[in-house]
PDB file of N, CA and C in Angstrom:
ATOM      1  N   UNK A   1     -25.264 -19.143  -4.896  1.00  0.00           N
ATOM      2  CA  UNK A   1     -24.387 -18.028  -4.689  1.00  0.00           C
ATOM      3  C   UNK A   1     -23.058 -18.540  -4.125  1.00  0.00           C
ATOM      4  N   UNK A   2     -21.932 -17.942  -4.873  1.00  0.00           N
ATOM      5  CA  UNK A   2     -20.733 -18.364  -4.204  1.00  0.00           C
ATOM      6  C   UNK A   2     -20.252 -17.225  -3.179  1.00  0.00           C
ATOM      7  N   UNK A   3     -19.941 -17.861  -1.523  1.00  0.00           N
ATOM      8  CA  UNK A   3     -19.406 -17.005  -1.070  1.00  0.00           C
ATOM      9  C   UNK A   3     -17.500 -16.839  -1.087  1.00  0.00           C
ATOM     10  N   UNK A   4     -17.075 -15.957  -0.671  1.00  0.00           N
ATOM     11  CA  UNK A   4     -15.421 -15.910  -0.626  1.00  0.00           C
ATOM     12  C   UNK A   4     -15.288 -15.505   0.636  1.00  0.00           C
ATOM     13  N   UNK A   5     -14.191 -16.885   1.418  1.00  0.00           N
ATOM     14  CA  UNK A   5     -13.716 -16.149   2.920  1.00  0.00           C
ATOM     15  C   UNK A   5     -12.678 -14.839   2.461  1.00  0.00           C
ATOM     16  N   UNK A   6     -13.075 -13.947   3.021  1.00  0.00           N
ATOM     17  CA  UNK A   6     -11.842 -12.581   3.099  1.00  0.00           C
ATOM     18  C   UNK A   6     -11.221 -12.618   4.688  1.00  0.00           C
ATOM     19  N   UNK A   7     -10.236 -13.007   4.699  1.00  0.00           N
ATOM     20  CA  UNK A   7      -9.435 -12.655   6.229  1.00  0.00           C
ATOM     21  C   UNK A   7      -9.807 -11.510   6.483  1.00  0.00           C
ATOM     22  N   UNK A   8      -9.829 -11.305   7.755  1.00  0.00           N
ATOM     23  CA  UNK A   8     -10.223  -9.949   8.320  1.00  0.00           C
ATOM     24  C   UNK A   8      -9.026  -8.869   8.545  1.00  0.00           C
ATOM     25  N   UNK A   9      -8.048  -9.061   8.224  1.00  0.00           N
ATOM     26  CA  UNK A   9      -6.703  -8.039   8.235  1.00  0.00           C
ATOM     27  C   UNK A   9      -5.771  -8.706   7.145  1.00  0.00           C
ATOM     28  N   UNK A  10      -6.302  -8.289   6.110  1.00  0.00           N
ATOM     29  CA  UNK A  10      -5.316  -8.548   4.838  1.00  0.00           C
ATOM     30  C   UNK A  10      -4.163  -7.943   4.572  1.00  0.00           C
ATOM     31  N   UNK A  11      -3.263  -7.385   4.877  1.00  0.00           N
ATOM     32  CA  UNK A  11      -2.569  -6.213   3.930  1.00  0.00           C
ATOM     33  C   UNK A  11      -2.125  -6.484   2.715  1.00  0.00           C
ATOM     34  N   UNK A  12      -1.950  -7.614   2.494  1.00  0.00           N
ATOM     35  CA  UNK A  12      -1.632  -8.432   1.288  1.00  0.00           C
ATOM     36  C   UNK A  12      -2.533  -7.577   0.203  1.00  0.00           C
ATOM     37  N   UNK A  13      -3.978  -7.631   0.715  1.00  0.00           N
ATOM     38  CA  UNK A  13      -4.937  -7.450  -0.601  1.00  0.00           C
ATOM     39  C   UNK A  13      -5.559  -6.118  -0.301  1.00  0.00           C
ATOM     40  N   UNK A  14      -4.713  -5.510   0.407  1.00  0.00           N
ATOM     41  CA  UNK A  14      -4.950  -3.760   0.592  1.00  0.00           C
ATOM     42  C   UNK A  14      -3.742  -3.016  -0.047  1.00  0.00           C
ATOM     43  N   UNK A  15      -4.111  -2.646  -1.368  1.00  0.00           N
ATOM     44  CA  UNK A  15      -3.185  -1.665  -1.596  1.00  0.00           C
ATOM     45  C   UNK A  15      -2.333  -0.204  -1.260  1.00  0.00           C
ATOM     46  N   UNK A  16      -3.644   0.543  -0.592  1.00  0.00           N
ATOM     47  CA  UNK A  16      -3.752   1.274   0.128  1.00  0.00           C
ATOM     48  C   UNK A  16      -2.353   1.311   1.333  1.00  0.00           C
ATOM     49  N   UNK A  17      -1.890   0.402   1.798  1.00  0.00           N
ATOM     50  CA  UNK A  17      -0.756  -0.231   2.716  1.00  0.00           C
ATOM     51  C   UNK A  17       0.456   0.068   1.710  1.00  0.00           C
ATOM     52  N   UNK A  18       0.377  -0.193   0.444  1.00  0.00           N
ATOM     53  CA  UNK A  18       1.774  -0.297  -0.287  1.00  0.00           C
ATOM     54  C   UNK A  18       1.855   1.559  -0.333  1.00  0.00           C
ATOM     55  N   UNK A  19       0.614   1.990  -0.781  1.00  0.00           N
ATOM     56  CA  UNK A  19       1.140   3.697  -0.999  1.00  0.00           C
ATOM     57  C   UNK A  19       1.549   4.417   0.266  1.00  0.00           C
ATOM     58  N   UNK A  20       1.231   3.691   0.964  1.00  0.00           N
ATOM     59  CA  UNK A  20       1.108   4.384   2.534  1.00  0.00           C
ATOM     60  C   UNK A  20       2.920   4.163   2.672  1.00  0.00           C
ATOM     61  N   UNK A  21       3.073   3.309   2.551  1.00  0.00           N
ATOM     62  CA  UNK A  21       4.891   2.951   2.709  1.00  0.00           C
ATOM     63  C   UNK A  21       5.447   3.425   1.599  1.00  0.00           C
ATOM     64  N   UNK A  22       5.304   3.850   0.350  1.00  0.00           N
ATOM     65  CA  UNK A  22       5.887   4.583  -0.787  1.00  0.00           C
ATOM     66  C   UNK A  22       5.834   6.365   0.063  1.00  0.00           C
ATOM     67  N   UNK A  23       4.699   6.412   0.305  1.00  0.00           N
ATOM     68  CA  UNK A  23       4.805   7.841   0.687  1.00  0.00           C
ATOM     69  C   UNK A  23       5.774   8.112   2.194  1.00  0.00           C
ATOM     70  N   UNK A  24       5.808   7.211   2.973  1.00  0.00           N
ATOM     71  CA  UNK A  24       6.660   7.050   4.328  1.00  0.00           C
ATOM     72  C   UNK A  24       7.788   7.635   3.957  1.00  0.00           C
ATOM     73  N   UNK A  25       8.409   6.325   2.268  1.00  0.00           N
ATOM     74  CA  UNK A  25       9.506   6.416   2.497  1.00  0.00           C
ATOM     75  C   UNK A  25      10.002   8.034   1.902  1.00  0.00           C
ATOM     76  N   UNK A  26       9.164   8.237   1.303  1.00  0.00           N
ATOM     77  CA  UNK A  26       9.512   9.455   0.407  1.00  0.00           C
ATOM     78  C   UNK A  26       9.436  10.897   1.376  1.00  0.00           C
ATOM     79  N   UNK A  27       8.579  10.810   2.134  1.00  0.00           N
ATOM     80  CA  UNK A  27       8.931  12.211   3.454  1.00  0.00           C
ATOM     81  C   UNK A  27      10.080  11.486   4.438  1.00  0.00           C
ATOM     82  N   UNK A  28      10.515  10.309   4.824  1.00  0.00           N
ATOM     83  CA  UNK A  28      11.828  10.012   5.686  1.00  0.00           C
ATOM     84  C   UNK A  28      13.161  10.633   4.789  1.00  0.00           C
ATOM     85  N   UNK A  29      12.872   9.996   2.987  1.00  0.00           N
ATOM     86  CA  UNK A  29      14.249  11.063   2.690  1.00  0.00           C
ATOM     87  C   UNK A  29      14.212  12.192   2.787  1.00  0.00           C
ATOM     88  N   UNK A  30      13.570  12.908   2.975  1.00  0.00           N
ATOM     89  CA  UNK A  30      13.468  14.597   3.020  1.00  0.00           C
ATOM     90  C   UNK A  30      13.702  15.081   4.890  1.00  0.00           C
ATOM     91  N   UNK A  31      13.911  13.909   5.670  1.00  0.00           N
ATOM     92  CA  UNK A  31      14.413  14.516   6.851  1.00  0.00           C
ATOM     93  C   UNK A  31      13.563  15.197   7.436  1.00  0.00           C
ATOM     94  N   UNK A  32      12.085  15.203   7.426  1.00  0.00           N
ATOM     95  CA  UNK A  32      11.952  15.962   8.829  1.00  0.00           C
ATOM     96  C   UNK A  32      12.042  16.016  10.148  1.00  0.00           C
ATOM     97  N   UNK A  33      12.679  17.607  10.635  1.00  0.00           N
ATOM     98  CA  UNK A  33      12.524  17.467  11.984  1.00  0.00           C
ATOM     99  C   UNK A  33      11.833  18.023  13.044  1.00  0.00           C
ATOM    100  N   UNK A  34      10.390  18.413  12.483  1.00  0.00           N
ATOM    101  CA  UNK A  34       9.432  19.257  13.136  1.00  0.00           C
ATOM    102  C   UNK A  34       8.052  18.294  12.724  1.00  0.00           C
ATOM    103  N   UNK A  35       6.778  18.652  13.699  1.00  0.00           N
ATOM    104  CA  UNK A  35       5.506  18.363  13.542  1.00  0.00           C
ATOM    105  C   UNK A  35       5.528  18.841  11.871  1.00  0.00           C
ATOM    106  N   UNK A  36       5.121  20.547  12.079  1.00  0.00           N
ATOM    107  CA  UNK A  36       4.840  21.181  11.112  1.00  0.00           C
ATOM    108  C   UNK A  36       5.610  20.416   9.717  1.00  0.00           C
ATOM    109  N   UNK A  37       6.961  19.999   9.370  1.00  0.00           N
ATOM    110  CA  UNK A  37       7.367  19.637   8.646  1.00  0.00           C
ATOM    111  C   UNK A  37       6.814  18.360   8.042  1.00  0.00           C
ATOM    112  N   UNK A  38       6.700  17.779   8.945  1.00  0.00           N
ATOM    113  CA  UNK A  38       6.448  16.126   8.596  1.00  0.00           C
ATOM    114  C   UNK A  38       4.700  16.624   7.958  1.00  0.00           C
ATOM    115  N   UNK A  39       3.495  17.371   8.557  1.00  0.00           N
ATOM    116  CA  UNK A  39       2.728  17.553   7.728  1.00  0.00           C
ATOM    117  C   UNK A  39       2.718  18.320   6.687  1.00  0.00           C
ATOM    118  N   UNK A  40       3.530  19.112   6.468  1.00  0.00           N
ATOM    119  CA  UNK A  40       3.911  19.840   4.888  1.00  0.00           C
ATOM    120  C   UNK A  40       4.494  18.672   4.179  1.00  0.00           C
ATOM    121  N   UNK A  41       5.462  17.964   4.146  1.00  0.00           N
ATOM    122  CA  UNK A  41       5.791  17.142   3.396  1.00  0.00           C
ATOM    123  C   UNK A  41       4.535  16.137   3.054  1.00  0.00           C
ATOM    124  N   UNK A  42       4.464  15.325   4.118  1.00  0.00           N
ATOM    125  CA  UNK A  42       3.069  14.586   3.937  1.00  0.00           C
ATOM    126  C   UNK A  42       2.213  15.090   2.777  1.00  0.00           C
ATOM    127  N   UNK A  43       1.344  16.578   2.502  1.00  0.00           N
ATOM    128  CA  UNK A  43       0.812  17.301   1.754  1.00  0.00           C
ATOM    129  C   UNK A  43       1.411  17.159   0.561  1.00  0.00           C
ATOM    130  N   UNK A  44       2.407  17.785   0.526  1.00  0.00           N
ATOM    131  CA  UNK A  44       3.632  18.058  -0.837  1.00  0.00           C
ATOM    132  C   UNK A  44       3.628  16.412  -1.412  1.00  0.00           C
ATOM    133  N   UNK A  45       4.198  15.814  -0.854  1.00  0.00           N
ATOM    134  CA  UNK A  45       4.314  14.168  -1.392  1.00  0.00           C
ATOM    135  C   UNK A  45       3.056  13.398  -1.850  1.00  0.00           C
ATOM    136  N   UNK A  46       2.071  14.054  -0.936  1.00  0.00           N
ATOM    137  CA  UNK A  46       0.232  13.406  -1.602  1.00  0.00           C
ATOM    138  C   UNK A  46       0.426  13.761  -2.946  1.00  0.00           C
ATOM    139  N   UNK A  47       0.365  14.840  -3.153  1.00  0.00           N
ATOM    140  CA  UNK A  47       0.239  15.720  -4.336  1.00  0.00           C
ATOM    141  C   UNK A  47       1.112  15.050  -5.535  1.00  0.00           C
ATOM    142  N   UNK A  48       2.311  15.089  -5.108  1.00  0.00           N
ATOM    143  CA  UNK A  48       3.191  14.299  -6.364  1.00  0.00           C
ATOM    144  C   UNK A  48       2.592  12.798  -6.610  1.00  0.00           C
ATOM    145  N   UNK A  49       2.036  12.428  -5.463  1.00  0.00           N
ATOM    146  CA  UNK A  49       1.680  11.158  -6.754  1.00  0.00           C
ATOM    147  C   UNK A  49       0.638  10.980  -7.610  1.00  0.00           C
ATOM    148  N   UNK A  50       1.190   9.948  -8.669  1.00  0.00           N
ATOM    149  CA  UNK A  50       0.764   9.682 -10.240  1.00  0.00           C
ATOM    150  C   UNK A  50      -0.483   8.146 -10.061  1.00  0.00           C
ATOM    151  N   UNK A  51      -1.409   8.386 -10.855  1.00  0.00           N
ATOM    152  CA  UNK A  51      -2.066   7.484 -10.962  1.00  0.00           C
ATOM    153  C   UNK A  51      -1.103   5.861 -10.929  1.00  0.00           C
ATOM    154  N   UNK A  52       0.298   6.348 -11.879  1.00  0.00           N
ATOM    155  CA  UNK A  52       0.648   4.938 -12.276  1.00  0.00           C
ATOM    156  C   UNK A  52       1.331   4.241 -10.749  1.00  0.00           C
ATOM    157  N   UNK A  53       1.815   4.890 -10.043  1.00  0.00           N
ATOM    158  CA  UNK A  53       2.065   4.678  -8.280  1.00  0.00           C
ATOM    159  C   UNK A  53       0.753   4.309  -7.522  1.00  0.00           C
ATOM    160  N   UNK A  54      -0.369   4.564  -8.293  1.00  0.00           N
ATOM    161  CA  UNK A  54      -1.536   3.327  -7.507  1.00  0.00           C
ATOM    162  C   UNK A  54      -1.547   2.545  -8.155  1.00  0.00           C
ATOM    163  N   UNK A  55      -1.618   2.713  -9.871  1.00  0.00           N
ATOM    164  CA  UNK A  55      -2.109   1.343 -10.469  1.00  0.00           C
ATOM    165  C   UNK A  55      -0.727   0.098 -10.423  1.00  0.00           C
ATOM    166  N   UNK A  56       0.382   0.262  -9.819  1.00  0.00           N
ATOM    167  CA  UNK A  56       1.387  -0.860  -9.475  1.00  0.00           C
ATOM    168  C   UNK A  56       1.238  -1.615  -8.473  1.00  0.00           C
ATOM    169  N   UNK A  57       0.361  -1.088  -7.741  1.00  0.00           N
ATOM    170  CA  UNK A  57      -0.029  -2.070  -6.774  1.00  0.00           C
ATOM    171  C   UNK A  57      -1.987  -2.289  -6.761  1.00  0.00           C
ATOM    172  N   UNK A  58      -2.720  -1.439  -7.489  1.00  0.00           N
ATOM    173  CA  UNK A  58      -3.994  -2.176  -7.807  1.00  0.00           C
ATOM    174  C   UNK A  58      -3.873  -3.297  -9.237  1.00  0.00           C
ATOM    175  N   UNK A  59      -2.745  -2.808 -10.313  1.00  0.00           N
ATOM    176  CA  UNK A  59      -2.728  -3.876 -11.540  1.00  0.00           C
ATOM    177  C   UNK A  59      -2.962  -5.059 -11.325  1.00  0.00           C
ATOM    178  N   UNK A  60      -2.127  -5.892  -9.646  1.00  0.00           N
ATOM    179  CA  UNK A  60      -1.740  -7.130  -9.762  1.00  0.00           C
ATOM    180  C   UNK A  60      -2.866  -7.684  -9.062  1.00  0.00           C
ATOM    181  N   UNK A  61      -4.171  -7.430  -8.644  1.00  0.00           N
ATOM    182  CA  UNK A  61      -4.808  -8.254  -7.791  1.00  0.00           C
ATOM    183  C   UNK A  61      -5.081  -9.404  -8.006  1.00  0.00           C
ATOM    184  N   UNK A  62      -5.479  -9.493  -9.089  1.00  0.00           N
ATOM    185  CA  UNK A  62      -5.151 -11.036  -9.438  1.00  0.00           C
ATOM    186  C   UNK A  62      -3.904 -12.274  -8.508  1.00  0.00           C
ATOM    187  N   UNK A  63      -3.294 -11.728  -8.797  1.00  0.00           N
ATOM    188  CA  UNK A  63      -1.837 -12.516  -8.571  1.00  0.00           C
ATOM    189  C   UNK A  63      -1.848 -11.800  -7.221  1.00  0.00           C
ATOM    190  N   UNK A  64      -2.103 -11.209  -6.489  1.00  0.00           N
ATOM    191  CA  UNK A  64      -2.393 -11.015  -4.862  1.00  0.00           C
ATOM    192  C   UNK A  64      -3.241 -11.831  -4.556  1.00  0.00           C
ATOM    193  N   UNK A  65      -4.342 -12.164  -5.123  1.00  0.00           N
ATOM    194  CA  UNK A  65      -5.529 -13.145  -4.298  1.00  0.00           C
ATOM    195  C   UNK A  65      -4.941 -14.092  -4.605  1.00  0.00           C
ATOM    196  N   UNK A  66      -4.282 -15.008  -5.642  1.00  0.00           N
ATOM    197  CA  UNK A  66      -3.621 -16.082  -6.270  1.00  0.00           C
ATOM    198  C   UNK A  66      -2.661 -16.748  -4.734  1.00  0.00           C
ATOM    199  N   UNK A  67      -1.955 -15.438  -4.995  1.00  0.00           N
ATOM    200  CA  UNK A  67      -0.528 -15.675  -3.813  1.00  0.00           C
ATOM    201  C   UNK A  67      -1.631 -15.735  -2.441  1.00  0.00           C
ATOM    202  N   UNK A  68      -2.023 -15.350  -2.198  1.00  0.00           N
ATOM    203  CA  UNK A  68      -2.604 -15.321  -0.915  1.00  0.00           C
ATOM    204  C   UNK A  68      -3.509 -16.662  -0.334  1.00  0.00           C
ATOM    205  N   UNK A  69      -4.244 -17.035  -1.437  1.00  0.00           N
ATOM    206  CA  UNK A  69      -4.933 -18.293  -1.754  1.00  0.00           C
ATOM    207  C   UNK A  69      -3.696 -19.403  -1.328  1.00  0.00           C
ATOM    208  N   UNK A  70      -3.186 -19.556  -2.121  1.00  0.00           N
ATOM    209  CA  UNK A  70      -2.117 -20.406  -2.108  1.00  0.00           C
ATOM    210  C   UNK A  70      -1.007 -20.078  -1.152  1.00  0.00           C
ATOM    211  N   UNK A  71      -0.825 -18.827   0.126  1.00  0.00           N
ATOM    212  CA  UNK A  71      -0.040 -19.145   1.026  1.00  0.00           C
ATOM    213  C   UNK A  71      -1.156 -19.555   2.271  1.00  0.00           C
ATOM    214  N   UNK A  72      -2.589 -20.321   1.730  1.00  0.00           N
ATOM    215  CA  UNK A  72      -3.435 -20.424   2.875  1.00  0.00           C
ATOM    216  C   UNK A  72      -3.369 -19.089   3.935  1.00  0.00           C
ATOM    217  N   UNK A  73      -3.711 -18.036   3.526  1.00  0.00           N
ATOM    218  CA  UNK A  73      -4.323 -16.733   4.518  1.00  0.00           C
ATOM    219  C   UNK A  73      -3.056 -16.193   5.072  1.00  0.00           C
ATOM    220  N   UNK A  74      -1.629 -16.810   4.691  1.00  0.00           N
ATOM    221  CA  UNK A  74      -0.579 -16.547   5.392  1.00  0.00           C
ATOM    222  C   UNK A  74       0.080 -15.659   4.710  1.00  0.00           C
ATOM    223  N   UNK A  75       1.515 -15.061   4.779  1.00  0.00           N
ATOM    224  CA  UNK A  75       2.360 -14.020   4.149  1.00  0.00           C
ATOM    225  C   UNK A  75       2.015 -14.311   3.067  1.00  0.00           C
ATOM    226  N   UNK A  76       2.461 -13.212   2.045  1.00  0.00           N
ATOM    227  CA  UNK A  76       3.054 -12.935   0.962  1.00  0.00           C
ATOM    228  C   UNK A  76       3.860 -12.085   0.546  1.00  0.00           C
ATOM    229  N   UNK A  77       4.426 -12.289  -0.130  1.00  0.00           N
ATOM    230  CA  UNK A  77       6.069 -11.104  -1.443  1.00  0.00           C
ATOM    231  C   UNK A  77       5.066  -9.968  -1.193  1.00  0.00           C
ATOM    232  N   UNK A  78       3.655  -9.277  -1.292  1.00  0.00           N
ATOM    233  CA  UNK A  78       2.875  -8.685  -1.132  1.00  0.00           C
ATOM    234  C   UNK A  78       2.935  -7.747  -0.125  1.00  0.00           C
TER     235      UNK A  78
END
């Protein structure tokens, strides 16, 4: 059996991290300046996204474990 070390705090190989900052940035342009606002937008902005806004950052895993491999567990463009 082959095992694979996985670092224990990747963000590199968590995509989940890239939508999380697509959606940030997309309720910061809309300015909110209330609780209530920032979770209506939050809601509203879930909603607008498209499968193809996950699959741009699940497509490449390949070339995420690649880069990651090869920066030895360290940064990546990722």
């Amino acid at each position: 059996m082959i095992l694979m070390e996985w670092p224990a705090n990747s963000p590199d190989l968590n995509p989940i991290e890239n939508v999380w900052r697509l959606l940030k940035g997309r309720i910061q342009r809309r300015f909110p300046t209330t609780e209530e606002e920032v979770r209506r937008y939050v809601e509203e902005e879930w909603e607008k996204l498209e499968p193809e806004d996950f699959e741009k950052y699940t497509g490449n895993m390949r070339e995420r474990c690649l880069a990651v491999i090869n920066a030895d567990g360290g940064p990546t463009k990722y």
